[in-house]
PDB file of N, CA and C in Angstrom:
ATOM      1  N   UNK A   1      -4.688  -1.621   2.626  1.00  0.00           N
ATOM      2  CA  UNK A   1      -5.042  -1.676   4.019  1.00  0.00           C
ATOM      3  C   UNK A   1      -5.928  -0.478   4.382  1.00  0.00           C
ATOM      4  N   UNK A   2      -5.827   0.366   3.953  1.00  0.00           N
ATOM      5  CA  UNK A   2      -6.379   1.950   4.104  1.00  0.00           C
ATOM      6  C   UNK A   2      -7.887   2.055   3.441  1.00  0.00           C
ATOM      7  N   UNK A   3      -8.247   1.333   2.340  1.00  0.00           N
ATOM      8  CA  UNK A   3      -9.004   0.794   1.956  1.00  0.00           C
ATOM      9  C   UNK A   3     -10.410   0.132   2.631  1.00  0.00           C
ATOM     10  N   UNK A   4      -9.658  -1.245   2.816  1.00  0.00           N
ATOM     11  CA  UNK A   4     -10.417  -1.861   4.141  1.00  0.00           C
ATOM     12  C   UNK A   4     -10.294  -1.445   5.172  1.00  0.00           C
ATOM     13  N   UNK A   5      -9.754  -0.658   5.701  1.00  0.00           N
ATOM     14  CA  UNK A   5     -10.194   0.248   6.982  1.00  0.00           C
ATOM     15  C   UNK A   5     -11.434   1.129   6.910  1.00  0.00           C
ATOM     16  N   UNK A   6     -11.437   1.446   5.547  1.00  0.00           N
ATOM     17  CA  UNK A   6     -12.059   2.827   5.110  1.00  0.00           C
ATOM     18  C   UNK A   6     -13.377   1.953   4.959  1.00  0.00           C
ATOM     19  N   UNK A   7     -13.947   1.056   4.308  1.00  0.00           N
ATOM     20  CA  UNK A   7     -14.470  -0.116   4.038  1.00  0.00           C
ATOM     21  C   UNK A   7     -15.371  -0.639   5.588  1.00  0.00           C
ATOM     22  N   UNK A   8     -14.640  -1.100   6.414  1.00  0.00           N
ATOM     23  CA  UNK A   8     -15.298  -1.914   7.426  1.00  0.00           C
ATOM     24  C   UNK A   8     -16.098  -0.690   8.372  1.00  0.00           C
ATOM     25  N   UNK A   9     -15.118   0.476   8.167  1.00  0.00           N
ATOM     26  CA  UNK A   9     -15.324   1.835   9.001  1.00  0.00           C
ATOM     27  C   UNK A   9     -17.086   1.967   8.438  1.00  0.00           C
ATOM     28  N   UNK A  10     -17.054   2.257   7.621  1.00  0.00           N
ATOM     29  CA  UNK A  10     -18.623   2.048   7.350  1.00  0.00           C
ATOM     30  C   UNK A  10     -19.274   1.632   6.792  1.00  0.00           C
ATOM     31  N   UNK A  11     -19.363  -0.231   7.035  1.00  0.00           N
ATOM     32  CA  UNK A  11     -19.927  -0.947   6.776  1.00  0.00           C
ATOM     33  C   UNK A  11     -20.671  -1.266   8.611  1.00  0.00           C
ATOM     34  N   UNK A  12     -19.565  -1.266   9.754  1.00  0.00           N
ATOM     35  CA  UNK A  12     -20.456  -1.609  10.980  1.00  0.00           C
ATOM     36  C   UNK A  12     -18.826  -1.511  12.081  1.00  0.00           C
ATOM     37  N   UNK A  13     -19.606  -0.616  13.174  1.00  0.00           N
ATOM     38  CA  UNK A  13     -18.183  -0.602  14.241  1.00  0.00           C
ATOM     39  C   UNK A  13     -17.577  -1.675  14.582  1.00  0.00           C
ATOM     40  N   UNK A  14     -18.509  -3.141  14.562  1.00  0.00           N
ATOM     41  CA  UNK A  14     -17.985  -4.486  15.259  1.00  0.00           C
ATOM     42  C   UNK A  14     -16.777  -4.597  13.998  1.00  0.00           C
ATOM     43  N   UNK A  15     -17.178  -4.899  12.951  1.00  0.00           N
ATOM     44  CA  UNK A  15     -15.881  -5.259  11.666  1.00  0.00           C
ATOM     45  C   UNK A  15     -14.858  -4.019  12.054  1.00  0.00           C
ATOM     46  N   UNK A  16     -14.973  -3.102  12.107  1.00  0.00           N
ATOM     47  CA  UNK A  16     -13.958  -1.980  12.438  1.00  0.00           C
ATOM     48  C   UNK A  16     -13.333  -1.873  13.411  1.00  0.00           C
ATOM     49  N   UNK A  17     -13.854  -2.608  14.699  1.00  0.00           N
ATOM     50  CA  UNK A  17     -13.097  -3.108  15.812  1.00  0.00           C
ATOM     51  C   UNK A  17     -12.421  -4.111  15.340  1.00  0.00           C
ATOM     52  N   UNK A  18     -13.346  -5.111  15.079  1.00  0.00           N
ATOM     53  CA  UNK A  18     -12.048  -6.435  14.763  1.00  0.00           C
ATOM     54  C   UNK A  18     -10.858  -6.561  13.677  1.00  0.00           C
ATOM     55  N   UNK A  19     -10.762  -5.475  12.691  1.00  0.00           N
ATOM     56  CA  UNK A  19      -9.816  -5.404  11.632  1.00  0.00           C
ATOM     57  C   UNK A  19      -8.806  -4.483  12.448  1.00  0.00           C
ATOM     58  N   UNK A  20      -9.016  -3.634  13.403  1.00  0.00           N
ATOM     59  CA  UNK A  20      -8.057  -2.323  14.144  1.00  0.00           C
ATOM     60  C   UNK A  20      -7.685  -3.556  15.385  1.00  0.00           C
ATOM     61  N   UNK A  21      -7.814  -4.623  15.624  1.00  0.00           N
ATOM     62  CA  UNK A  21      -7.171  -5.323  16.301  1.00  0.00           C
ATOM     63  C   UNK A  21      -6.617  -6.581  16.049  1.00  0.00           C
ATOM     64  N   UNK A  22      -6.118  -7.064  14.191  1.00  0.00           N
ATOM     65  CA  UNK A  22      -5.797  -8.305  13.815  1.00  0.00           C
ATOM     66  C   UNK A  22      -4.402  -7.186  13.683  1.00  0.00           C
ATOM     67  N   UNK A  23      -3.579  -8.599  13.501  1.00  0.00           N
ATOM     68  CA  UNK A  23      -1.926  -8.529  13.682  1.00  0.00           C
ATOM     69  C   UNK A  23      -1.493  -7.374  12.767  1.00  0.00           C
ATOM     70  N   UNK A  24      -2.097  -7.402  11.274  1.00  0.00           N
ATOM     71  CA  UNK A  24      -1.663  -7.199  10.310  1.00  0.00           C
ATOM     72  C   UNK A  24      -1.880  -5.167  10.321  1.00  0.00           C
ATOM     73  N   UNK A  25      -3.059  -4.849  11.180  1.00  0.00           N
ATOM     74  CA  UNK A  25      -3.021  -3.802  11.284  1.00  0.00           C
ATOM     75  C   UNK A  25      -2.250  -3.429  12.644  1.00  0.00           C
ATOM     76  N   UNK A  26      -1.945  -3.724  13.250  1.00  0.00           N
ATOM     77  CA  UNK A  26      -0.801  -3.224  14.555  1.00  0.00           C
ATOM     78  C   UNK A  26       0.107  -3.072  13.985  1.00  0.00           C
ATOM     79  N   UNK A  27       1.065  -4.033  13.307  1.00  0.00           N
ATOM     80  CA  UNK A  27       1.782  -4.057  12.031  1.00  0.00           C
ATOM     81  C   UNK A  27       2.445  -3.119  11.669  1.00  0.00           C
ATOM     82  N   UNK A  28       1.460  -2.593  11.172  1.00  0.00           N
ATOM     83  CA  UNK A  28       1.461  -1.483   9.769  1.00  0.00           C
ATOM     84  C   UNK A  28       0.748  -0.409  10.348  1.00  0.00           C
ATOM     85  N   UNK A  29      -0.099   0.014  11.331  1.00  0.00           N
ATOM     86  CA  UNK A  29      -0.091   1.294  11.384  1.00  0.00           C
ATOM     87  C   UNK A  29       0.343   2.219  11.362  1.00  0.00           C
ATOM     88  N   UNK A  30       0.119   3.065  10.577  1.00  0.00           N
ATOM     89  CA  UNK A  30       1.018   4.373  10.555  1.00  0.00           C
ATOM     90  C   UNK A  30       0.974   5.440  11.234  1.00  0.00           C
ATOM     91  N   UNK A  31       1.916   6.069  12.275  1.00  0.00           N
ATOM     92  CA  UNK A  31       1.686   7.220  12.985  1.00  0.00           C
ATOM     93  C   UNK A  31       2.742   7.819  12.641  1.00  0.00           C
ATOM     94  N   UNK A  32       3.162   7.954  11.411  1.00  0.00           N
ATOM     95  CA  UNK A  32       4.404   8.896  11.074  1.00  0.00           C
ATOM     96  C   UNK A  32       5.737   7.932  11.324  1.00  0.00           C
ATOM     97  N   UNK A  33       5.445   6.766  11.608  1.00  0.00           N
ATOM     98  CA  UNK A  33       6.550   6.288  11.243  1.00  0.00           C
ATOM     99  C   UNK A  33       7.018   4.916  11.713  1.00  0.00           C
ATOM    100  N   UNK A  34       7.774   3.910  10.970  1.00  0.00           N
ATOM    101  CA  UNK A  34       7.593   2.522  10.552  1.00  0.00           C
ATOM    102  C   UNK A  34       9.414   1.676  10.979  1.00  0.00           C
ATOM    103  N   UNK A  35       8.869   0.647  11.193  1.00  0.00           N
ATOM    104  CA  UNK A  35       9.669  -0.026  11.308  1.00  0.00           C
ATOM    105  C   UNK A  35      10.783  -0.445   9.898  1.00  0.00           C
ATOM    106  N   UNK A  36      12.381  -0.562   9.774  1.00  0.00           N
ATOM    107  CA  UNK A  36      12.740  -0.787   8.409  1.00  0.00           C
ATOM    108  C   UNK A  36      11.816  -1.372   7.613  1.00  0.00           C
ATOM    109  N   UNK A  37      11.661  -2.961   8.655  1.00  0.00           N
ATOM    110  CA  UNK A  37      11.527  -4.223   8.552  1.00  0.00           C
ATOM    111  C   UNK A  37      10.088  -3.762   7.483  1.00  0.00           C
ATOM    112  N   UNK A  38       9.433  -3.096   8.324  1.00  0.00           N
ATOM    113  CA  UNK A  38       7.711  -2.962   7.424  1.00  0.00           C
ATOM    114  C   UNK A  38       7.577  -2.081   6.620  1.00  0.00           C
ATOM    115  N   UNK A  39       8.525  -0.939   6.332  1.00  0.00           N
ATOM    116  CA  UNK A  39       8.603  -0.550   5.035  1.00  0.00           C
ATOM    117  C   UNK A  39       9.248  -0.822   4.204  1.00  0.00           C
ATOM    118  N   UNK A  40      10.213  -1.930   4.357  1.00  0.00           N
ATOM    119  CA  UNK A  40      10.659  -2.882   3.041  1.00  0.00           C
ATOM    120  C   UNK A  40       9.574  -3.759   2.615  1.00  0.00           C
ATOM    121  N   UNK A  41       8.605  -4.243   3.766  1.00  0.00           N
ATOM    122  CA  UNK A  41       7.918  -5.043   3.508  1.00  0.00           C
ATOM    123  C   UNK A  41       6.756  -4.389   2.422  1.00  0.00           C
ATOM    124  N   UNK A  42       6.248  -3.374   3.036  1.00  0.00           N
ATOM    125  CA  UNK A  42       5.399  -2.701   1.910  1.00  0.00           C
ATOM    126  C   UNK A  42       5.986  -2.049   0.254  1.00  0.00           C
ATOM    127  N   UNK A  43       7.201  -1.712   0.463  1.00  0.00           N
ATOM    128  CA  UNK A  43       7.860  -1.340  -0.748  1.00  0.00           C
ATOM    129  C   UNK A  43       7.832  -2.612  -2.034  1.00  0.00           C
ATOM    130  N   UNK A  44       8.227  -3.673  -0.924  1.00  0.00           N
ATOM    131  CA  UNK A  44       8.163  -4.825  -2.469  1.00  0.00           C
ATOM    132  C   UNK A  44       6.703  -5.269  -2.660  1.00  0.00           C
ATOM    133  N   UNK A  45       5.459  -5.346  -1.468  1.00  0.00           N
ATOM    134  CA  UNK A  45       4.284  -5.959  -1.950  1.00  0.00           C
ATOM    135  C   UNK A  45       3.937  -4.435  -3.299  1.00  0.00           C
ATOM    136  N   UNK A  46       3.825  -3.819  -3.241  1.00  0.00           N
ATOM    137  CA  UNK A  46       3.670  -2.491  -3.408  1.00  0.00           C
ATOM    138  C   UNK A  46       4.397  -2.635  -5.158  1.00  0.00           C
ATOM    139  N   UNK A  47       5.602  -2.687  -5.018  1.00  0.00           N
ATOM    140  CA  UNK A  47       6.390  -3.180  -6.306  1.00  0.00           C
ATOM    141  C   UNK A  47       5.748  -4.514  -7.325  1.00  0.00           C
ATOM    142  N   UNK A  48       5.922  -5.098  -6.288  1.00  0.00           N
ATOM    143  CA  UNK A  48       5.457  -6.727  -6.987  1.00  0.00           C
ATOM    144  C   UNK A  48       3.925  -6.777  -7.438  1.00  0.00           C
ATOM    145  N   UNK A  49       3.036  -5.759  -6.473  1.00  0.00           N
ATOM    146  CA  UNK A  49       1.206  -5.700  -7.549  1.00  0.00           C
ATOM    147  C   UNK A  49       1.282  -4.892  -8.595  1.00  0.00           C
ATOM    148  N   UNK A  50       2.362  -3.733  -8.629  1.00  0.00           N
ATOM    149  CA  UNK A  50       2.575  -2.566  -9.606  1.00  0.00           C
ATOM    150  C   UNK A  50       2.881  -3.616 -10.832  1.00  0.00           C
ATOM    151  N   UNK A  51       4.009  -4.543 -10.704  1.00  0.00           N
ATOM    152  CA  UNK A  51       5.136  -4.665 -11.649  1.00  0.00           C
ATOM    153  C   UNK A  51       3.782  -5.328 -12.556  1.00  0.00           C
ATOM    154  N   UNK A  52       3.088  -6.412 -11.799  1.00  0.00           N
ATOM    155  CA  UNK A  52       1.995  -7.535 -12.093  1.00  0.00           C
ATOM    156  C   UNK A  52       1.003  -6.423 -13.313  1.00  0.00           C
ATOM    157  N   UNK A  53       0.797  -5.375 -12.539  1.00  0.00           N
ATOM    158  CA  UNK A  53      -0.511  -4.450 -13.779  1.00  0.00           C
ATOM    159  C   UNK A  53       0.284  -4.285 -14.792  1.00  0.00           C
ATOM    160  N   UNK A  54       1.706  -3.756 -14.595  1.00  0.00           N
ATOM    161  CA  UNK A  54       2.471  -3.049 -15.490  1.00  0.00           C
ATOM    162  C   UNK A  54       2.673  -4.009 -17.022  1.00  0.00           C
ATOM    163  N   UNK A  55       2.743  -5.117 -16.646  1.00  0.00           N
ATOM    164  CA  UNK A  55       3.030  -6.318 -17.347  1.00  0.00           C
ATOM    165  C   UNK A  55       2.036  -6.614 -18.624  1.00  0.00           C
ATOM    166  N   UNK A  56       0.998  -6.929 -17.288  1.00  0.00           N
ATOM    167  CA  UNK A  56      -0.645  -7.153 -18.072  1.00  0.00           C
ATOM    168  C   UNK A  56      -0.733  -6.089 -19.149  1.00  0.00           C
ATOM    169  N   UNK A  57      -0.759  -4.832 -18.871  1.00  0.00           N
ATOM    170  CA  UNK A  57      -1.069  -3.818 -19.295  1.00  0.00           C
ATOM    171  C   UNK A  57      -0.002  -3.583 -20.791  1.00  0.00           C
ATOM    172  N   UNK A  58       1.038  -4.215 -20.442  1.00  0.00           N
ATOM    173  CA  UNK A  58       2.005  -4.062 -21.560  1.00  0.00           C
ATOM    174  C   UNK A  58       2.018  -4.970 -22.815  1.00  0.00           C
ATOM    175  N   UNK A  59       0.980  -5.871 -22.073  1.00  0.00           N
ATOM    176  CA  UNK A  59       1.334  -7.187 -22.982  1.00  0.00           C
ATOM    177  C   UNK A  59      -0.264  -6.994 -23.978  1.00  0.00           C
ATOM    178  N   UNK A  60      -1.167  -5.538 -23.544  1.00  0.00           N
ATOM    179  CA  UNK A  60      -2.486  -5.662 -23.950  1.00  0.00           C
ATOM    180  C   UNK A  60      -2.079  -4.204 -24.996  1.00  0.00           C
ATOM    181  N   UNK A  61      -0.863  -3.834 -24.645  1.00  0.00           N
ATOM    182  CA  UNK A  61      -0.527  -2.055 -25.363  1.00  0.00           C
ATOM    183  C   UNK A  61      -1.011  -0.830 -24.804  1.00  0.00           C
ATOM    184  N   UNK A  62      -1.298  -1.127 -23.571  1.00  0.00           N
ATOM    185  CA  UNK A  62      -2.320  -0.085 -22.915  1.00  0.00           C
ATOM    186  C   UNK A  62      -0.907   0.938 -22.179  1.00  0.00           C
ATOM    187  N   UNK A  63      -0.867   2.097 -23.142  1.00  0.00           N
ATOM    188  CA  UNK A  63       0.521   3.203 -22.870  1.00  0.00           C
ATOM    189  C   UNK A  63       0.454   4.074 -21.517  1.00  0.00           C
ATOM    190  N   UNK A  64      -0.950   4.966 -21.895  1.00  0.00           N
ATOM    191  CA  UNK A  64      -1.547   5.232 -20.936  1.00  0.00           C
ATOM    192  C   UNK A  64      -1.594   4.408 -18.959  1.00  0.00           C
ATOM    193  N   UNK A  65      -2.006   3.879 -19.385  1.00  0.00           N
ATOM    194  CA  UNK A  65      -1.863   2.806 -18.071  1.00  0.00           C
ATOM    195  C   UNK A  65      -0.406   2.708 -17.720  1.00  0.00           C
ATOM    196  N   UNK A  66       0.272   2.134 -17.862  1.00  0.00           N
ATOM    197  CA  UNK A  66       1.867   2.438 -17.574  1.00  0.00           C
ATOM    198  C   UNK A  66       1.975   3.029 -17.443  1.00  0.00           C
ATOM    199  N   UNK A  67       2.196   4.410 -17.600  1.00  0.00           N
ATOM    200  CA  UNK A  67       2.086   5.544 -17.634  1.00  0.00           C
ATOM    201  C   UNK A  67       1.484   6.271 -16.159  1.00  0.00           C
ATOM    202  N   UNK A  68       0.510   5.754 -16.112  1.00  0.00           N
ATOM    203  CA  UNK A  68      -0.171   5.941 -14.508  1.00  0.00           C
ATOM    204  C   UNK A  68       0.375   4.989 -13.596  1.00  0.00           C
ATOM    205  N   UNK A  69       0.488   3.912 -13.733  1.00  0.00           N
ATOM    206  CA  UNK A  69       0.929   2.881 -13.038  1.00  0.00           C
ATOM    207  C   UNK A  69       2.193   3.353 -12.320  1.00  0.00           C
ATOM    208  N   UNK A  70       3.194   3.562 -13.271  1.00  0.00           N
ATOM    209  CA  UNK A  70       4.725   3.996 -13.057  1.00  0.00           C
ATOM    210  C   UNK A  70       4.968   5.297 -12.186  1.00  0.00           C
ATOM    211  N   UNK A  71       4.168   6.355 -12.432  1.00  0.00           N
ATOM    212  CA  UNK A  71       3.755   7.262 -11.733  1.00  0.00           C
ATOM    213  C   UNK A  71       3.558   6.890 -10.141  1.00  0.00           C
ATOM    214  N   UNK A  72       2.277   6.013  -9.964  1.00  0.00           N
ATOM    215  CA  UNK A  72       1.960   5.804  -8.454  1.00  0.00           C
ATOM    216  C   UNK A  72       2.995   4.658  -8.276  1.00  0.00           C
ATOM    217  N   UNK A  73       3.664   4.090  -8.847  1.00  0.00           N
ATOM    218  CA  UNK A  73       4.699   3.127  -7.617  1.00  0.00           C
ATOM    219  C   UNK A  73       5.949   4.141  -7.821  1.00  0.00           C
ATOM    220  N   UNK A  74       6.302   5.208  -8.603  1.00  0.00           N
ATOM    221  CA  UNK A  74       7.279   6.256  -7.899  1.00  0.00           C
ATOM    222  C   UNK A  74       6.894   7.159  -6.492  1.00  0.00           C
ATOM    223  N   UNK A  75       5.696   7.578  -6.522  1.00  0.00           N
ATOM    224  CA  UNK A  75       4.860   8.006  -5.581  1.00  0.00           C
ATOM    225  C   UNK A  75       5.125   7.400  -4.087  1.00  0.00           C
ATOM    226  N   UNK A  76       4.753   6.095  -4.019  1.00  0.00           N
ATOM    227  CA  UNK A  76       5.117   5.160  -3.155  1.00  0.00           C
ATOM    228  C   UNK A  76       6.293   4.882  -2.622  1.00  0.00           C
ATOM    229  N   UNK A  77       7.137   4.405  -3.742  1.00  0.00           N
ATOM    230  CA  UNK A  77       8.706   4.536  -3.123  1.00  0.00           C
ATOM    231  C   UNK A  77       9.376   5.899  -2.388  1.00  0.00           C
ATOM    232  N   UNK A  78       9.308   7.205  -2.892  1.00  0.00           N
ATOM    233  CA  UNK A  78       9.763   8.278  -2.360  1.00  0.00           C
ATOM    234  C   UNK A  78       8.845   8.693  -1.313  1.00  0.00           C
ATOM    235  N   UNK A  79       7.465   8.419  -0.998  1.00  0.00           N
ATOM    236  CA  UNK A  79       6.630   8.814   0.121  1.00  0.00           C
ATOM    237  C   UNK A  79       7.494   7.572   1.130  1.00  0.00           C
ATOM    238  N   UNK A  80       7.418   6.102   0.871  1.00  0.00           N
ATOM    239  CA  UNK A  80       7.908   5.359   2.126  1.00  0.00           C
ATOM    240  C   UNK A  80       9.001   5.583   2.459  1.00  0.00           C
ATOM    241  N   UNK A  81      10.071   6.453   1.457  1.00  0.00           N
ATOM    242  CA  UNK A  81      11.663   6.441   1.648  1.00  0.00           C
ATOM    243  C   UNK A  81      11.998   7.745   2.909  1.00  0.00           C
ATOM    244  N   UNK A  82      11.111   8.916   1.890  1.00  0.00           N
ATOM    245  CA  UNK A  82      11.067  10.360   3.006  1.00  0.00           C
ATOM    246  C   UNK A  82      10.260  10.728   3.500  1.00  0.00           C
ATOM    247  N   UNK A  83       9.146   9.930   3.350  1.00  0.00           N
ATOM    248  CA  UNK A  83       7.839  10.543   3.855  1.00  0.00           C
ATOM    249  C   UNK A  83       7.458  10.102   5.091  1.00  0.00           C
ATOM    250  N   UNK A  84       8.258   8.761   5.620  1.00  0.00           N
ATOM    251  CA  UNK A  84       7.535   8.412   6.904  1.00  0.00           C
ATOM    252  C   UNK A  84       8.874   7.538   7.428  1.00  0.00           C
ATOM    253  N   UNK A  85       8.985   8.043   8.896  1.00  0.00           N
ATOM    254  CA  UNK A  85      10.183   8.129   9.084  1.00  0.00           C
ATOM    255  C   UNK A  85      10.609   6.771   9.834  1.00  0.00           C
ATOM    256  N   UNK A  86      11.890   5.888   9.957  1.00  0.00           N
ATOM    257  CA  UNK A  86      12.414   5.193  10.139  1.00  0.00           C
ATOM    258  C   UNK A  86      12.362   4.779  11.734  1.00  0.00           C
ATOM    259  N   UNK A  87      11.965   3.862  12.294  1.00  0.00           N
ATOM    260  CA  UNK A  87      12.024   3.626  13.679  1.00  0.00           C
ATOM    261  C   UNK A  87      13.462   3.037  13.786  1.00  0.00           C
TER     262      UNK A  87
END
């Protein structure tokens, strides 16, 4: 999401208006802190694209990669757990 924000931000203000006003970013904005509901929700999409590389990557022998992979979805879990706080 941070991404395509970052993305539409300068590509043209009209796309950057209209993505800062679809559902999905009201949502999920982050101002220090989240609804359970939407940081469970991000914890498993978050889990479930990790697990998907982790897989690929395992099934090709790529150590390294796991290795990084496993890293940033620990990253993720302990930033959404303490890092941003519970509404």
């Amino acid at each position: 999401m941070l991404l395509a924000a970052f993305c539409f931000a300068k590509t043209s203000e009209k796309l950057d208006g209209w993505f800062k006003n679809t559902k999905l970013y009201k949502d999920n904005n982050m101002k220090n802190d989240m609804t359970k509901q939407a940081k469970v929700r991000i914890m498993c999409s978050v889990t479930l694209l990790t697990s998907i590389g982790f897989i690929m990557m395992g099934l090709k022998g790529i150590v390294v990669g796991n290795i990084v992979l496993l890293i940033v979805w620990i990253f993720h879990m302990v930033y959404f757990t303490f890092g941003v706080k519970t509404v």
